[in-house]
C-alpha atoms as a PDB file:
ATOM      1  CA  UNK A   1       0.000   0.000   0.000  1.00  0.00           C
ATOM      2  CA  UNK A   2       1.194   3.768  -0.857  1.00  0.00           C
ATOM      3  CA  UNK A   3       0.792   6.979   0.511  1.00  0.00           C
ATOM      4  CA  UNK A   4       0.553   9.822  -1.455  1.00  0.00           C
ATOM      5  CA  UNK A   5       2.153  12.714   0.118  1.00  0.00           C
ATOM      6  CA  UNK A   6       1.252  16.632  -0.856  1.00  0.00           C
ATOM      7  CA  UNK A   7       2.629  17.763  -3.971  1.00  0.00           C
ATOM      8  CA  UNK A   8       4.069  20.841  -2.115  1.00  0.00           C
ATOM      9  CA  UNK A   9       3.954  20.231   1.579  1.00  0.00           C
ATOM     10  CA  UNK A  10       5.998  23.442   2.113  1.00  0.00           C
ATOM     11  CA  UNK A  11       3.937  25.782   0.245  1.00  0.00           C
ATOM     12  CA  UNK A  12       0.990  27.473   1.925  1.00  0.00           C
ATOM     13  CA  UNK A  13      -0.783  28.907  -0.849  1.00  0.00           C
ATOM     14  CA  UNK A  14      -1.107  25.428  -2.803  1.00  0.00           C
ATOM     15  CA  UNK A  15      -4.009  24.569  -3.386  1.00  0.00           C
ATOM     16  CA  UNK A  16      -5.560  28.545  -3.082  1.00  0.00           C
ATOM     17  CA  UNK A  17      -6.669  30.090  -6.032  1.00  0.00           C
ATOM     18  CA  UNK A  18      -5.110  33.583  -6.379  1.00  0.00           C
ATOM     19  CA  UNK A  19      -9.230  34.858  -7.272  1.00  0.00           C
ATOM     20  CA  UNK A  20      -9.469  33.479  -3.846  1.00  0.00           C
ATOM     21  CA  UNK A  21      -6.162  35.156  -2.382  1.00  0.00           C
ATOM     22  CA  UNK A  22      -7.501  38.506  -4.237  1.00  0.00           C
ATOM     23  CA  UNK A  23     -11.106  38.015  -2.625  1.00  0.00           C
ATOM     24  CA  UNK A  24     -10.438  37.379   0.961  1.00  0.00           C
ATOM     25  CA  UNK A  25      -8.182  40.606   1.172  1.00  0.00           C
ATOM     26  CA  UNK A  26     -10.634  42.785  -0.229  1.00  0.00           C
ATOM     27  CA  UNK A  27     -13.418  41.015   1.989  1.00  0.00           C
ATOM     28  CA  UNK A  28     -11.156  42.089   4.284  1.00  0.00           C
ATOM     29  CA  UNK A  29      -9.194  45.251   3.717  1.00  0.00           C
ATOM     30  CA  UNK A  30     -11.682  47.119   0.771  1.00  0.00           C
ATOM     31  CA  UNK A  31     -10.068  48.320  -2.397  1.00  0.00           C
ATOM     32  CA  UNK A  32      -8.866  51.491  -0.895  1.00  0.00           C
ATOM     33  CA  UNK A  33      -7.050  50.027   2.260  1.00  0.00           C
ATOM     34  CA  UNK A  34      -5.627  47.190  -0.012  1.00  0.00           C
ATOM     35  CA  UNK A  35      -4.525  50.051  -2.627  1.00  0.00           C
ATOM     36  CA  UNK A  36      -2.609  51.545   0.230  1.00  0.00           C
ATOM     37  CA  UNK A  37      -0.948  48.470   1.386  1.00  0.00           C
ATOM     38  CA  UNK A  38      -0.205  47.540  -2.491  1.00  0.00           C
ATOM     39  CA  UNK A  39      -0.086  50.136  -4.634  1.00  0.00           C
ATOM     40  CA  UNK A  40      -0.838  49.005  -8.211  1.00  0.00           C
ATOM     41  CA  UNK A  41      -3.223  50.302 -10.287  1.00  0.00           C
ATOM     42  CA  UNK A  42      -5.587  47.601 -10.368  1.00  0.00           C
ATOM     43  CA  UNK A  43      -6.437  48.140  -6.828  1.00  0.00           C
ATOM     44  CA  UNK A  44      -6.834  51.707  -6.734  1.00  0.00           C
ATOM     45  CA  UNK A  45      -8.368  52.706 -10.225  1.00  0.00           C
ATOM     46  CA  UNK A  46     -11.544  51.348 -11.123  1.00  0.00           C
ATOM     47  CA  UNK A  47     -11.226  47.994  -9.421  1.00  0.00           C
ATOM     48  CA  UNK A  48     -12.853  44.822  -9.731  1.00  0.00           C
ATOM     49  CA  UNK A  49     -11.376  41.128  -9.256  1.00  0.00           C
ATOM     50  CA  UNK A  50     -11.375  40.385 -13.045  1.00  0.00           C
ATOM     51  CA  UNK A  51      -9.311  42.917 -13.668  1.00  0.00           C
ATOM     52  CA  UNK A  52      -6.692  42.347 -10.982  1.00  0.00           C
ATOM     53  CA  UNK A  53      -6.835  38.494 -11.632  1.00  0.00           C
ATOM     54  CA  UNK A  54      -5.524  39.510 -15.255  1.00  0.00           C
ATOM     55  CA  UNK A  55      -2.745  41.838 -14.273  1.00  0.00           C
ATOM     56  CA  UNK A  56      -1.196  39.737 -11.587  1.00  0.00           C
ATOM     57  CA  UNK A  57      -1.627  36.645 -13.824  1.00  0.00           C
ATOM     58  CA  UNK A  58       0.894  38.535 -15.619  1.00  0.00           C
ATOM     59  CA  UNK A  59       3.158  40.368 -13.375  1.00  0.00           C
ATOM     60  CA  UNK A  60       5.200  38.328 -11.148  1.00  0.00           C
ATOM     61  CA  UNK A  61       6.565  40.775  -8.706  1.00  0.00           C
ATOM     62  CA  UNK A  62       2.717  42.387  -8.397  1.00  0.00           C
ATOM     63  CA  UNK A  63       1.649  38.185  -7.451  1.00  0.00           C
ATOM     64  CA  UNK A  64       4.079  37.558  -5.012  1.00  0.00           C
ATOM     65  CA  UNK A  65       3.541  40.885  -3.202  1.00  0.00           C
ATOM     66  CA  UNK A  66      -0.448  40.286  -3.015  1.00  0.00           C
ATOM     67  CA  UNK A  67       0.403  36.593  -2.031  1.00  0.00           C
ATOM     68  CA  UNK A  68       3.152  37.539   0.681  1.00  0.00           C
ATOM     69  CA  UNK A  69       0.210  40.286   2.142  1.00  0.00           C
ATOM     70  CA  UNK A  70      -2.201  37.077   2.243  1.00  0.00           C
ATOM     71  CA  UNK A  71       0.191  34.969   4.103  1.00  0.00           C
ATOM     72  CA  UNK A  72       0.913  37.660   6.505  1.00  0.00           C
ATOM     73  CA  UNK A  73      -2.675  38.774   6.912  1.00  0.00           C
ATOM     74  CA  UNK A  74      -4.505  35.515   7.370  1.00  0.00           C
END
């Protein structure tokens, strides 16, 4: 008999969805606090999940910094 272990038992985000990162902070922060803590465009100028989803699909250093606010917030 085998035991699958986790793909990535180190990581803490796998396994969250970054819509689901994005979410929970602004459930918890609101676009203004969490385009004070971050400041990109997509959170301060006509925000909306869609659009941040698409920019920080594409912008590594935008990612990790919304992921590292996650892990330190929750």
């Amino acid at each position: 008999m085998t035991t699958s272990k986790p793909a990535q038992p180190n990581n803490p985000l796998h396994g969250v969805t970054l819509e689901s990162i994005v979410t929970r902070l602004v459930d918890h922060y609101g676009w203004e606090k969490l385009g004070d803590k971050i400041n990109i465009n997509c959170f301060n100028n006509d925000p909306s999940v869609k659009s941040s989803l698409k920019f920080l699909r594409k912008t590594p250093w935008a990612r990790e910094q919304v992921e590292n606010l996650y892990l330190s917030t929750f």
